[in-house]
PDB file of N, CA and C in Angstrom:
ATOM      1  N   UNK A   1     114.582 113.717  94.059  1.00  0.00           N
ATOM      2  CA  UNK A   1     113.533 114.532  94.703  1.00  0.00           C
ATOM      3  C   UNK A   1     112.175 114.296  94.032  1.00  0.00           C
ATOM      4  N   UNK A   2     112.300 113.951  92.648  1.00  0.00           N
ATOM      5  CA  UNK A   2     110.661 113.919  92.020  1.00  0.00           C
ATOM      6  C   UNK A   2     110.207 112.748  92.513  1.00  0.00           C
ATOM      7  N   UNK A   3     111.045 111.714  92.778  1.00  0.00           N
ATOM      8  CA  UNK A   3     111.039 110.047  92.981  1.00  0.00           C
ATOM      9  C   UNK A   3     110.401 110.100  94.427  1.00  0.00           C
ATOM     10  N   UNK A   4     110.803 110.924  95.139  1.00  0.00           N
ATOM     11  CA  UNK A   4     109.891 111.098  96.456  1.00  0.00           C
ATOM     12  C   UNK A   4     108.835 111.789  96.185  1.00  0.00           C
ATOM     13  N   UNK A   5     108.616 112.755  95.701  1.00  0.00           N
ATOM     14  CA  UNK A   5     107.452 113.203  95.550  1.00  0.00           C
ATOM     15  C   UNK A   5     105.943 112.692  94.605  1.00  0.00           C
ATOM     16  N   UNK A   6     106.346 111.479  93.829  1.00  0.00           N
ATOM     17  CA  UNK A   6     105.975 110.780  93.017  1.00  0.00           C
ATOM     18  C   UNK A   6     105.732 109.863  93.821  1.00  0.00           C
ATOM     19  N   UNK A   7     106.356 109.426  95.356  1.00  0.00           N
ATOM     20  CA  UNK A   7     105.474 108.573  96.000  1.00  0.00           C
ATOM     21  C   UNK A   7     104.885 108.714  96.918  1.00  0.00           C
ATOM     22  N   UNK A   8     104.963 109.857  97.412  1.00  0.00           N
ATOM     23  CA  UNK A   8     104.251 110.534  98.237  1.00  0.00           C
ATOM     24  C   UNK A   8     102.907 110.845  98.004  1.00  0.00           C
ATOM     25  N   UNK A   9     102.422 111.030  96.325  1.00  0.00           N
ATOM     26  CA  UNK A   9     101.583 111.634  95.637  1.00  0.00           C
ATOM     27  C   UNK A   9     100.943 110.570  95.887  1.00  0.00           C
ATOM     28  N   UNK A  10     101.537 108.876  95.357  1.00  0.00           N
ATOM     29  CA  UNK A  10     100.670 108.071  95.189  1.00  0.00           C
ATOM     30  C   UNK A  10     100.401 107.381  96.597  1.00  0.00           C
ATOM     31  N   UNK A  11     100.833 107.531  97.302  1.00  0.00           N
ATOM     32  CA  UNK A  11     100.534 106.745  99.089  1.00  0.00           C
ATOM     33  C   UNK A  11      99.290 107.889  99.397  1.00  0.00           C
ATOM     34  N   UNK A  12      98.876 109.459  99.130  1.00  0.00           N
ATOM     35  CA  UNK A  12      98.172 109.812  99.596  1.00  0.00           C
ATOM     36  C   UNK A  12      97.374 109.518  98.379  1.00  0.00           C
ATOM     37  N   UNK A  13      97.031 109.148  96.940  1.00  0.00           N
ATOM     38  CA  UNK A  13      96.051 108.889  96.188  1.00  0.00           C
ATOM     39  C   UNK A  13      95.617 107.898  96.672  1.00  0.00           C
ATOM     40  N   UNK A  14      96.317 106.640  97.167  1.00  0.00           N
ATOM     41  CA  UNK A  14      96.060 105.384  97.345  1.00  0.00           C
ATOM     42  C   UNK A  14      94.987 105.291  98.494  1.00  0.00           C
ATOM     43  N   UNK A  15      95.259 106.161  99.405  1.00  0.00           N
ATOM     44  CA  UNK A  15      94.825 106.365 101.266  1.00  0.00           C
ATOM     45  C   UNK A  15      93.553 106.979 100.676  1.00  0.00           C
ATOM     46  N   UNK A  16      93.231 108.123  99.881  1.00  0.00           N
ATOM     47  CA  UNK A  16      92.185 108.317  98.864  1.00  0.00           C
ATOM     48  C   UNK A  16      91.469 107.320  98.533  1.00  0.00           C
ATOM     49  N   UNK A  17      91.650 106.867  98.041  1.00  0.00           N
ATOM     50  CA  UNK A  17      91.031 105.948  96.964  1.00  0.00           C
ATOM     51  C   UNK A  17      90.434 104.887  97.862  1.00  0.00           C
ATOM     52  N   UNK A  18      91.302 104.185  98.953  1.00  0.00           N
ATOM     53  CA  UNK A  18      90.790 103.520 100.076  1.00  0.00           C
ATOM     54  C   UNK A  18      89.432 103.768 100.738  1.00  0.00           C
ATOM     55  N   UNK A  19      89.896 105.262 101.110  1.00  0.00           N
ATOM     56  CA  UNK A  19      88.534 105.840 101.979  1.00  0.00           C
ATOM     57  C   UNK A  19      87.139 106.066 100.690  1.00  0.00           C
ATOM     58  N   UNK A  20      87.347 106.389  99.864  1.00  0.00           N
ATOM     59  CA  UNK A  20      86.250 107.013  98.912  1.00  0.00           C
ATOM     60  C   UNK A  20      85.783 105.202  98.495  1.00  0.00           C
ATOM     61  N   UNK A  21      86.142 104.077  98.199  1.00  0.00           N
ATOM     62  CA  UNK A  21      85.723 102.865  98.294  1.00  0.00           C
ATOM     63  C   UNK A  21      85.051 102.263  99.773  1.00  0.00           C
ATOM     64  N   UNK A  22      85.842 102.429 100.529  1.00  0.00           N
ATOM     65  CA  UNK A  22      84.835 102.355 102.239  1.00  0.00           C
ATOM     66  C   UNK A  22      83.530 103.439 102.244  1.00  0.00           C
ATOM     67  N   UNK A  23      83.455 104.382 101.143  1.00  0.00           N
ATOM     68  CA  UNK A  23      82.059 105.014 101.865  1.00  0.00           C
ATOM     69  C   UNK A  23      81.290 104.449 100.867  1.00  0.00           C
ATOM     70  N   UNK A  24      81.836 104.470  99.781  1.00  0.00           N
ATOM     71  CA  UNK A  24      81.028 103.997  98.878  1.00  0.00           C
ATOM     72  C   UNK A  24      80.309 102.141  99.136  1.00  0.00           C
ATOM     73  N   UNK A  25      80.730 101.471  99.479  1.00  0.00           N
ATOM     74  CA  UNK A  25      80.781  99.974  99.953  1.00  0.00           C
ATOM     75  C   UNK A  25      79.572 100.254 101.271  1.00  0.00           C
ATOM     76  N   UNK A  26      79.989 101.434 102.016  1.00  0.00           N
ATOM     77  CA  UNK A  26      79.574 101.238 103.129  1.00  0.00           C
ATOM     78  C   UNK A  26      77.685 102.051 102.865  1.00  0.00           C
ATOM     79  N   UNK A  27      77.823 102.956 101.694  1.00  0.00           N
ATOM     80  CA  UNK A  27      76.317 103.369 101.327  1.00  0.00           C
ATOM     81  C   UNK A  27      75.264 102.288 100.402  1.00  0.00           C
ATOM     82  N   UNK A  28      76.329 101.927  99.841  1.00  0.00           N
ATOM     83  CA  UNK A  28      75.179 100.554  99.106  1.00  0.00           C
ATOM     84  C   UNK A  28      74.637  99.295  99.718  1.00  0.00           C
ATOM     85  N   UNK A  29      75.111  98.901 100.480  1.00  0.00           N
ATOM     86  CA  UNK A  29      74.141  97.485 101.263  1.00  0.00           C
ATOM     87  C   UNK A  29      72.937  98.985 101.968  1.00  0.00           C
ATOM     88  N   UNK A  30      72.638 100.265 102.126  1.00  0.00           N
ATOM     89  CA  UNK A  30      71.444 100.582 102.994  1.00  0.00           C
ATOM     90  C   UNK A  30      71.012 101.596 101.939  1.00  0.00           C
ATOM     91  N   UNK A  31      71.598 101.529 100.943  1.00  0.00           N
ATOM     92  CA  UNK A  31      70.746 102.028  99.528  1.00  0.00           C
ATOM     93  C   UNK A  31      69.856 100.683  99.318  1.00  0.00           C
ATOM     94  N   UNK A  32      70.433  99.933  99.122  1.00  0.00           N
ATOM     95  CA  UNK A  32      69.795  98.514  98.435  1.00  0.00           C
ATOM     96  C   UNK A  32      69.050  97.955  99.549  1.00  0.00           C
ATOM     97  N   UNK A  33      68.970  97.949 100.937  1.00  0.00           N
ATOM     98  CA  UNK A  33      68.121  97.682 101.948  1.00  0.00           C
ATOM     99  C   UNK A  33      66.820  98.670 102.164  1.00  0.00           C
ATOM    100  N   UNK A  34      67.420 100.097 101.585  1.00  0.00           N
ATOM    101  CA  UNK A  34      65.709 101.064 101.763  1.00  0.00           C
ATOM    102  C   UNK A  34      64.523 100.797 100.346  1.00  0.00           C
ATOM    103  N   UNK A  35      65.639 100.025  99.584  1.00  0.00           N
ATOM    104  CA  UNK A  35      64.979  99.376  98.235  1.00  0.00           C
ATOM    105  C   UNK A  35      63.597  98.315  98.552  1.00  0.00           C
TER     106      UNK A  35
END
């Protein structure tokens, strides 16, 4: 039961971590373009 929940934890950190890198990626080329 922890073994599932231990990957459950990390498939939604991962799906995290995905999206918070796409906004971030996606604010710097028009940070660095209002430059």
């Amino acid at each position: 039961m922890s073994l599932l929940t231990l990957t459950a934890l990390e498939i939604v950190l991962g799906i995290d971590n995905l999206v918070f890198i796409s906004i971030m990626s996606n604010r710097l080329p028009a940070h660095q373009q209002s430059n």
